[in-house]
PDB file of N, CA and C in Angstrom:
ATOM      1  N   UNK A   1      16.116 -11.643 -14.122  1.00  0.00           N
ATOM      2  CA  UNK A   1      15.166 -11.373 -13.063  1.00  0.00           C
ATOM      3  C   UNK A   1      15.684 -10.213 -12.211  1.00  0.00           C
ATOM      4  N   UNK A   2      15.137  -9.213 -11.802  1.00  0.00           N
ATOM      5  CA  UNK A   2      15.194  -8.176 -11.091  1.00  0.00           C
ATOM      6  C   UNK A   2      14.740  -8.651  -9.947  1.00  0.00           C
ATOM      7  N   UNK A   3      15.668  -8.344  -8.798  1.00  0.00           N
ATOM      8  CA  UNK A   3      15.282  -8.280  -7.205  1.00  0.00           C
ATOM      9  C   UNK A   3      15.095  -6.908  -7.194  1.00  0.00           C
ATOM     10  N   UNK A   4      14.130  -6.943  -5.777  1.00  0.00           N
ATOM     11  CA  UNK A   4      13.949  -5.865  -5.445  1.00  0.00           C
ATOM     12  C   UNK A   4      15.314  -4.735  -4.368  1.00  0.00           C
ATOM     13  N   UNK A   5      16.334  -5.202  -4.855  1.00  0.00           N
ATOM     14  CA  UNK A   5      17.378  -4.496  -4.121  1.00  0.00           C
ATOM     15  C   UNK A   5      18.069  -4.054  -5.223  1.00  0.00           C
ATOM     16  N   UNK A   6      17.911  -4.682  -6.347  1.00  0.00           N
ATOM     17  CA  UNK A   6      18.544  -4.370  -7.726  1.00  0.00           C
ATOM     18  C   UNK A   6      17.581  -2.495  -7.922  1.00  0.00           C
ATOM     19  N   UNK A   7      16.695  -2.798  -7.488  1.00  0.00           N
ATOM     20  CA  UNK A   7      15.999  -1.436  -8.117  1.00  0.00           C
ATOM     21  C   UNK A   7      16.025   0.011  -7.501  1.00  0.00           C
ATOM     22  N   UNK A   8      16.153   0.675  -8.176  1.00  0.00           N
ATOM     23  CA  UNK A   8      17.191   2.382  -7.292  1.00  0.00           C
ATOM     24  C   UNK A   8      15.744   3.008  -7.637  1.00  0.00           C
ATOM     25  N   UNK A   9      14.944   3.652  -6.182  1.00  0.00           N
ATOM     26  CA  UNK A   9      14.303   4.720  -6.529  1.00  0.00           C
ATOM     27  C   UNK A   9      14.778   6.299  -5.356  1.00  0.00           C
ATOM     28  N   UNK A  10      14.101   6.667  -5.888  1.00  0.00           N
ATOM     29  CA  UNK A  10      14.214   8.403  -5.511  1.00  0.00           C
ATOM     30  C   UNK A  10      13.236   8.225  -3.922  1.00  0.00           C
ATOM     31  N   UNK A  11      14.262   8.746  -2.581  1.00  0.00           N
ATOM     32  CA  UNK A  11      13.577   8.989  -1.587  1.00  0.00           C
ATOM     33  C   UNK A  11      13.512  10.211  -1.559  1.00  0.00           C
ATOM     34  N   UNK A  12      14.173  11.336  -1.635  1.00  0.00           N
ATOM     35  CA  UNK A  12      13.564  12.401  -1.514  1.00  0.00           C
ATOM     36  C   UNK A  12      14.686  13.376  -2.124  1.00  0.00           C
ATOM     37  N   UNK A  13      13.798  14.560  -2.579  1.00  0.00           N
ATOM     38  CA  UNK A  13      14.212  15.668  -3.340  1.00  0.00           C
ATOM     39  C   UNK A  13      14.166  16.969  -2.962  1.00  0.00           C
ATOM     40  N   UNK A  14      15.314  17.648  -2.792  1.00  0.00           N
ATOM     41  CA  UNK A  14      15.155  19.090  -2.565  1.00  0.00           C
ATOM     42  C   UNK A  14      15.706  20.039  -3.550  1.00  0.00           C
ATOM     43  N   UNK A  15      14.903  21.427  -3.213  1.00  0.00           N
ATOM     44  CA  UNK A  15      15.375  22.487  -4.799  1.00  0.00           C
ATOM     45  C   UNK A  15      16.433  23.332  -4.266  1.00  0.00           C
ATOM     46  N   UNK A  16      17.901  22.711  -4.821  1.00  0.00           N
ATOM     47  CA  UNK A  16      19.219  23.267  -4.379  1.00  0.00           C
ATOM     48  C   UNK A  16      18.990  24.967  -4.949  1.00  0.00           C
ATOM     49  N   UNK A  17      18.360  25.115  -5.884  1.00  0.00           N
ATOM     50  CA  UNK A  17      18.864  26.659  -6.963  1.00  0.00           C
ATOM     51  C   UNK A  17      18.562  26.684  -7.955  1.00  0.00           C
ATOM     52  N   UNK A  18      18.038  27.784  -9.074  1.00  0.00           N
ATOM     53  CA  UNK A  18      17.600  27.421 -10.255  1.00  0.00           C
ATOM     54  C   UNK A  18      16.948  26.547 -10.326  1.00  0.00           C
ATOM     55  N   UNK A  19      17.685  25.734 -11.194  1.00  0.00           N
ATOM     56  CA  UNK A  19      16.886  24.057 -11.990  1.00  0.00           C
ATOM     57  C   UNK A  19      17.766  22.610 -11.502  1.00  0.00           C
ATOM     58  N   UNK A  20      18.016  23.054 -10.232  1.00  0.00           N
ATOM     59  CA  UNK A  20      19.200  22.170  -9.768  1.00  0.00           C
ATOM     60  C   UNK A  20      18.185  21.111  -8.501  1.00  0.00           C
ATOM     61  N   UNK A  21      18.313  20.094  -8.694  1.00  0.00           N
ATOM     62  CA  UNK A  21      17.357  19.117  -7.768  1.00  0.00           C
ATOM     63  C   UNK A  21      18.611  18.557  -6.744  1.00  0.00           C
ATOM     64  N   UNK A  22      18.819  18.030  -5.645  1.00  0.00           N
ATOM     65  CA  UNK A  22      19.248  17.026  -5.313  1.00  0.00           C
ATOM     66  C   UNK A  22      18.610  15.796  -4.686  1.00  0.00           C
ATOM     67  N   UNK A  23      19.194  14.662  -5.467  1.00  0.00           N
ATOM     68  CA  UNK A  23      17.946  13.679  -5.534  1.00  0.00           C
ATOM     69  C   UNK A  23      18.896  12.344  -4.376  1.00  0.00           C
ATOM     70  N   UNK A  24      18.122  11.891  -3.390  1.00  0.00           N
ATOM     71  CA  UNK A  24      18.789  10.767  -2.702  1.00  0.00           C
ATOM     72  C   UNK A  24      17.707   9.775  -2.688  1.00  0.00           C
ATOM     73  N   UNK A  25      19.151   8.447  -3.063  1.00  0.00           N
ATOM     74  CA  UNK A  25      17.875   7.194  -3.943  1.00  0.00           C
ATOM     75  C   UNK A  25      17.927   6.391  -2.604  1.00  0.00           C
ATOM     76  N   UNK A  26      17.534   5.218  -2.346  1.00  0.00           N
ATOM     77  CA  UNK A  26      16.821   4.302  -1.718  1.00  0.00           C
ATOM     78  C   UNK A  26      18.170   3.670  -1.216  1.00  0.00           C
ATOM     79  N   UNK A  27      19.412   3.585  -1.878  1.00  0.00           N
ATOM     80  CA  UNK A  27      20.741   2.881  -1.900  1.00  0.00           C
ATOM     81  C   UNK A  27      21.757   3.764  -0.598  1.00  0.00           C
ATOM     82  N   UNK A  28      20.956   5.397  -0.483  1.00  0.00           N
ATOM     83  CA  UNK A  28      21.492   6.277   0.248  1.00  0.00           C
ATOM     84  C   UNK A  28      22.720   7.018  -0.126  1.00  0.00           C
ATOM     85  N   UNK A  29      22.751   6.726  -1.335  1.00  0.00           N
ATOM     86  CA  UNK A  29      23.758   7.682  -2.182  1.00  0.00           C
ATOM     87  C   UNK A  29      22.844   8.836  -2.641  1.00  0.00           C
ATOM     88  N   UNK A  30      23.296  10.097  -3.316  1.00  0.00           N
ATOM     89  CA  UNK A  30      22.941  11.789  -2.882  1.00  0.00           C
ATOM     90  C   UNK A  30      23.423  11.886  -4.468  1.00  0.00           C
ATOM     91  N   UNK A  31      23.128  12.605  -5.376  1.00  0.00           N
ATOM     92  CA  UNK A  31      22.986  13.323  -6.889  1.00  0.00           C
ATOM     93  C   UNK A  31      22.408  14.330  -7.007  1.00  0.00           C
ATOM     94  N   UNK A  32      23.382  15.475  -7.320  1.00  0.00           N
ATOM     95  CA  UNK A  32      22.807  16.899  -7.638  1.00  0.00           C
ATOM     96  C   UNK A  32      22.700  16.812  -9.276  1.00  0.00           C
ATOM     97  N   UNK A  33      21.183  17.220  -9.578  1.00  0.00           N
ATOM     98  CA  UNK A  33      21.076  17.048 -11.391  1.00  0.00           C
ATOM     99  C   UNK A  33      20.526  18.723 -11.335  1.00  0.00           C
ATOM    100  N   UNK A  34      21.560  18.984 -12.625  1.00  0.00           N
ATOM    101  CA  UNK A  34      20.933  20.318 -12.986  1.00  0.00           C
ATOM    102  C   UNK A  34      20.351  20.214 -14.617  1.00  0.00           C
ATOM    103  N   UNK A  35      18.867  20.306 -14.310  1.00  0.00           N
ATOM    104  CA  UNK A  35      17.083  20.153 -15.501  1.00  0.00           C
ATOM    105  C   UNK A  35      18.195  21.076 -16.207  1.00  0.00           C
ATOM    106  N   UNK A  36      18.737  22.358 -16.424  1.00  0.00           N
ATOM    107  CA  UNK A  36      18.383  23.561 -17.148  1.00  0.00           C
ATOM    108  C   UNK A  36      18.898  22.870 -18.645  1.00  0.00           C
ATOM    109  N   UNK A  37      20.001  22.062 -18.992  1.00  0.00           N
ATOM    110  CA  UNK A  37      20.155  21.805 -20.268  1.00  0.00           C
ATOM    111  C   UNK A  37      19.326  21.055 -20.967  1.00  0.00           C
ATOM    112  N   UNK A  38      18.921  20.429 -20.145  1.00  0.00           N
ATOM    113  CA  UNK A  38      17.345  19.489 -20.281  1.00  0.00           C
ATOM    114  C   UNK A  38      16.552  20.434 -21.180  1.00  0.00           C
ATOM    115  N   UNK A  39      15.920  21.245 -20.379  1.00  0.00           N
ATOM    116  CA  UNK A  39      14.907  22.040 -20.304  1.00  0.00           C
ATOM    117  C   UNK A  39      15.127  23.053 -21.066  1.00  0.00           C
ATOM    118  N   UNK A  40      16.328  23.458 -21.648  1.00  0.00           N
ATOM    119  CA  UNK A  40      16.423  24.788 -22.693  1.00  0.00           C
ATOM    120  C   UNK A  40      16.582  23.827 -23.820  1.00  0.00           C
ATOM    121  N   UNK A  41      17.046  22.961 -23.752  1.00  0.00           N
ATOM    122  CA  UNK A  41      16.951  21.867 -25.235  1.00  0.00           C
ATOM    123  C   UNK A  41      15.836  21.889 -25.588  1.00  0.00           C
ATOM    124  N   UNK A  42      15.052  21.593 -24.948  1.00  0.00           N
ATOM    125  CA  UNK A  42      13.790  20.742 -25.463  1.00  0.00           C
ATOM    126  C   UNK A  42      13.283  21.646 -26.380  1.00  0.00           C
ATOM    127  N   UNK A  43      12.419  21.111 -27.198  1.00  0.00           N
ATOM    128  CA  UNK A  43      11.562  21.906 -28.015  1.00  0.00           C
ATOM    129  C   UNK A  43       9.567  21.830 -28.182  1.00  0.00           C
ATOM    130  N   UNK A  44       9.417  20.840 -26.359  1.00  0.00           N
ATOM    131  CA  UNK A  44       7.986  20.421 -25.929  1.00  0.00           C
ATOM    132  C   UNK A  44       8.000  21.429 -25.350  1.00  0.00           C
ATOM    133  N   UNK A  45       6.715  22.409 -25.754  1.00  0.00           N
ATOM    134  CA  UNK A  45       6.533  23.343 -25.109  1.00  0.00           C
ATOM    135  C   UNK A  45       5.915  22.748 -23.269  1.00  0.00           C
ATOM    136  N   UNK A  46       5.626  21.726 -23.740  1.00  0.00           N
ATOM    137  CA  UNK A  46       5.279  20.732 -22.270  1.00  0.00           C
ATOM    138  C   UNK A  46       6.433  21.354 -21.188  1.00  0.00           C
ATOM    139  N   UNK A  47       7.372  20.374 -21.573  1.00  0.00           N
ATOM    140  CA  UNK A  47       8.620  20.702 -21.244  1.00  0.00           C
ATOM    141  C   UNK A  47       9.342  22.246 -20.713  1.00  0.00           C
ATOM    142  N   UNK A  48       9.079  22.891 -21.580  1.00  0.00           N
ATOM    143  CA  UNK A  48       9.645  24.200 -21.595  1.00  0.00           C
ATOM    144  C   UNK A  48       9.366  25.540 -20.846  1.00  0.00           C
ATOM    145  N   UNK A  49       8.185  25.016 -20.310  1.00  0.00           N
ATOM    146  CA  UNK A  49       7.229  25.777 -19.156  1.00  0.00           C
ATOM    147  C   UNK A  49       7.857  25.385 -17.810  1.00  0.00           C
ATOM    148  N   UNK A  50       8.730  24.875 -18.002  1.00  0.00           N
ATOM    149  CA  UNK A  50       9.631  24.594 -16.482  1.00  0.00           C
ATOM    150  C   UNK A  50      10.736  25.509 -16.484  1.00  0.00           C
ATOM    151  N   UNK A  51      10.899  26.214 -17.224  1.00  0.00           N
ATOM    152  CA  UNK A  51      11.934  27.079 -17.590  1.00  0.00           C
ATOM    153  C   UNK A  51      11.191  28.311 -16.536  1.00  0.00           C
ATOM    154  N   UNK A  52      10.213  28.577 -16.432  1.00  0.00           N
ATOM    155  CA  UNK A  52       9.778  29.301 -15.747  1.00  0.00           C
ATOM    156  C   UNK A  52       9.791  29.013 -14.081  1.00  0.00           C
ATOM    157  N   UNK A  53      10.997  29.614 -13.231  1.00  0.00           N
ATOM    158  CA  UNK A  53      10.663  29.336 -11.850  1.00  0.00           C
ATOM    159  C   UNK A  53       9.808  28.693 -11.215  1.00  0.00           C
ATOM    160  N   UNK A  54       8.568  29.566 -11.403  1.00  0.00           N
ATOM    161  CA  UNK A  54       7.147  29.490 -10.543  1.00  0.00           C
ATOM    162  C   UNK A  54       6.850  27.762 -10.825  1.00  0.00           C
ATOM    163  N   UNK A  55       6.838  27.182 -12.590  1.00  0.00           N
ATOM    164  CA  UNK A  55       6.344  26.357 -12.568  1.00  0.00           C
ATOM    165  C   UNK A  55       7.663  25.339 -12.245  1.00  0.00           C
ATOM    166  N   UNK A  56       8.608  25.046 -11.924  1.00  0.00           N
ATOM    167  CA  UNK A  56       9.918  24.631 -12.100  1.00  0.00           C
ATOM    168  C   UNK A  56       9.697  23.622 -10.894  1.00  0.00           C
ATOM    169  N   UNK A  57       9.357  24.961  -9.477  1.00  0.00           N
ATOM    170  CA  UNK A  57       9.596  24.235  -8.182  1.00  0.00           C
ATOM    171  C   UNK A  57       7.961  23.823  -7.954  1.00  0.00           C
TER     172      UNK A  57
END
């Protein structure tokens, strides 16, 4: 059974640079994720249109 304190979401996000997010969850701990290896991997062109700035942020 999952409580609801067990569950980590995302309060808010800002665009550090590039493809770099920093994401702070609900627990009040802070994670800088950088998309770009994500995002040059992929092979969804879905995906891959984030590679582009404009559509990124």
């Amino acid at each position: 059974m999952i409580l609801d304190k067990q569950i980590i979401s995302v309060e808010t996000v800002n665009h550090i640079g590039e493809f770099k997010l920093e994401l702070e969850f609900n627990d009040k701990t802070c994670q800088v994720v950088d998309f770009y290896p994500f995002l040059s991997r992929s092979l969804n062109p879905l995906i891959r249109k984030y590679l582009s700035p404009e559509e990124f942020v």
